[in-house]
Protein backbone atom coordinates (compact mmCIF):
# COMPACT_ATOMS: atom_id res chain seq x y z
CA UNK A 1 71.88 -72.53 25.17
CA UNK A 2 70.90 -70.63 28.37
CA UNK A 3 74.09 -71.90 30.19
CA UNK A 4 76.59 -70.97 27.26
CA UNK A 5 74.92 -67.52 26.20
CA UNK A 6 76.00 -66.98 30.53
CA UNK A 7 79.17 -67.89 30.03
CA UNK A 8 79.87 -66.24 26.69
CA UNK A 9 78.07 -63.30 28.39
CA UNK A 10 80.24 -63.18 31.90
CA UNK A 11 83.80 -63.49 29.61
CA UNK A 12 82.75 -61.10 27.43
CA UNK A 13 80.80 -58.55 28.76
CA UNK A 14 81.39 -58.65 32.40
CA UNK A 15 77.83 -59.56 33.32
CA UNK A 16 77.62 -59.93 37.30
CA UNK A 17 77.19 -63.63 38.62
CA UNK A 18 73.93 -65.05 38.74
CA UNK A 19 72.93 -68.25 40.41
CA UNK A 20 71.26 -69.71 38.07
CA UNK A 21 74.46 -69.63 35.93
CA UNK A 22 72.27 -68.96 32.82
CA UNK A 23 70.89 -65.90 30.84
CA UNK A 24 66.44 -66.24 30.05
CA UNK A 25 65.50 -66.45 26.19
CA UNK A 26 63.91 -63.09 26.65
CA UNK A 27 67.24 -61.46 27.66
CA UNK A 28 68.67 -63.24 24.03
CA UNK A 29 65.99 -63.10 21.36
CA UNK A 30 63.41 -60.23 20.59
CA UNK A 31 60.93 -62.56 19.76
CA UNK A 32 60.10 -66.34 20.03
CA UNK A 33 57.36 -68.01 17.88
CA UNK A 34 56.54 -71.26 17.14
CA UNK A 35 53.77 -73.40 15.82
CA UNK A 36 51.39 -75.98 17.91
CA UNK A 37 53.17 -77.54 20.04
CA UNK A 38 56.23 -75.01 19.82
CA UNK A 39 54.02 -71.88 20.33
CA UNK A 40 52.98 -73.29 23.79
CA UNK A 41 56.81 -74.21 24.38
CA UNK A 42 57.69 -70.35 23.14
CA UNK A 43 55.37 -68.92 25.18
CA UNK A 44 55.88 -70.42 28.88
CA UNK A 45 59.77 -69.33 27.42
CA UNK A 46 58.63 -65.64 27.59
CA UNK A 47 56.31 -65.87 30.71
CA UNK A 48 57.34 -63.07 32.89
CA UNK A 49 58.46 -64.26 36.31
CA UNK A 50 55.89 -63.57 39.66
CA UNK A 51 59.13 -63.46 42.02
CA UNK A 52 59.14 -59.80 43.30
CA UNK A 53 61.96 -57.80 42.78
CA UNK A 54 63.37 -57.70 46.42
CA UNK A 55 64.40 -60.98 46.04
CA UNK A 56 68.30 -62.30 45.72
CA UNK A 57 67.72 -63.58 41.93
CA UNK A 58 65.58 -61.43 39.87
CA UNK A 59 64.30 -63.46 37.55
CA UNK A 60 62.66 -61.93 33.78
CA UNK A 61 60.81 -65.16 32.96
CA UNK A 62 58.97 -67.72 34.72
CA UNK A 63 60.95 -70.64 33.41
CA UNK A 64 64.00 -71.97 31.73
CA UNK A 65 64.35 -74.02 28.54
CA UNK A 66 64.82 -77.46 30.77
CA UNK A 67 61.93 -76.47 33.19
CA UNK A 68 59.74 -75.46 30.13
CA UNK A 69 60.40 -78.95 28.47
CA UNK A 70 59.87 -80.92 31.92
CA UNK A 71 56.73 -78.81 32.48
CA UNK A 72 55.44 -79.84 28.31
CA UNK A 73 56.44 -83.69 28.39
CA UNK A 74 54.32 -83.61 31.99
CA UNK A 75 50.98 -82.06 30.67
CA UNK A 76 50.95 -82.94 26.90
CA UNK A 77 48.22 -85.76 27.52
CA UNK A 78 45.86 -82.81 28.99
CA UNK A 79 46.62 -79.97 26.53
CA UNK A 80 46.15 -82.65 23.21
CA UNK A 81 43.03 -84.50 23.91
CA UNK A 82 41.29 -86.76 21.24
CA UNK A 83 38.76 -85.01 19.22
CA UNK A 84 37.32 -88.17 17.33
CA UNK A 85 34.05 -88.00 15.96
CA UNK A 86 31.54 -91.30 16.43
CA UNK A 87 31.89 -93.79 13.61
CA UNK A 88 28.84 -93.32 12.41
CA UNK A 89 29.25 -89.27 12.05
CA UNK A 90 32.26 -90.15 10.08
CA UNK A 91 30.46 -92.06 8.16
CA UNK A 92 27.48 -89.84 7.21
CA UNK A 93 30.68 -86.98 6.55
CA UNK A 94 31.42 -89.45 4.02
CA UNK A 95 28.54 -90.31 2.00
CA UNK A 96 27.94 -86.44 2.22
CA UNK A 97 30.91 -86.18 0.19
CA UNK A 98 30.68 -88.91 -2.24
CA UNK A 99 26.77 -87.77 -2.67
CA UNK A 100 28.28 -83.97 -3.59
CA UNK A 101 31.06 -84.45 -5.30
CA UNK A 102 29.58 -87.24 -7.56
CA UNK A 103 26.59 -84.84 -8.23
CA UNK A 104 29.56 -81.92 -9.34
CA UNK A 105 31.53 -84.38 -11.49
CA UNK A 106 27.94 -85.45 -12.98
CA UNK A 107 27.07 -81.76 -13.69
CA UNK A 108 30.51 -80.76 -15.04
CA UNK A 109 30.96 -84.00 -17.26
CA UNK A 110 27.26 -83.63 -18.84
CA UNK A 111 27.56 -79.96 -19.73
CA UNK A 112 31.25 -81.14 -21.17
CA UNK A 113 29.93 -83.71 -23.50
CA UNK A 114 26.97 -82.00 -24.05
CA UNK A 115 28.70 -78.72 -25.65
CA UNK A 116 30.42 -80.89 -28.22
């Protein structure tokens, strides 16, 4: 999308050349959002660039859509680790349940029947 926004861009507006050949997703949408995994994708999208300005190429953000994807399939084992409780944790988060809600059905069923 970066590469044909450029090129739609350059024929139609006369943008100068730039060697990336492609125009940043902050320089096309207003804002970028996503959810979980897409939040982290939308916000390296946005990152503002550390190159100074005196340099050939200034860039607005720190990466591109294919660098941002490269950069997410690399690191997804460290950002999503396993959370898992022990066994036997999940097991006493169970029979706190059953204990609780049994007791509510108990209490809601008895004061049923008993009000006919």
């Amino acid at each position: 999308m970066e590469h044909v926004a450029y090129q739609e861009a350059k024929a139609q507006f006369c943008i100068p050349d730039r060697e990336s050949k492609r125009i940043a997703m902050p320089e096309l949408f207003d804002l970028i959002t996503g959810s979980e995994s897409g939040a982290l994708i939308a916000g390296t999208l946005v990152y503002p660039a550390t190159t100074p300005p005196e340099l050939a190429e200034k860039r607005i953000n720190q990466m591109f859509a294919d660098e941002t994807m490269k950069h997410f399939r690399e690191n997804a084992q460290k950002l999503y680790i396993s959370q898992s409780l022990p066994w036997y944790t999940n097991m006493l988060i169970i029979l706190i349940f059953i204990f609780v809600m049994s007791s509510l059905t108990y209490m809601c069923l008895s004061k049923k029947l008993d009000a006919k």
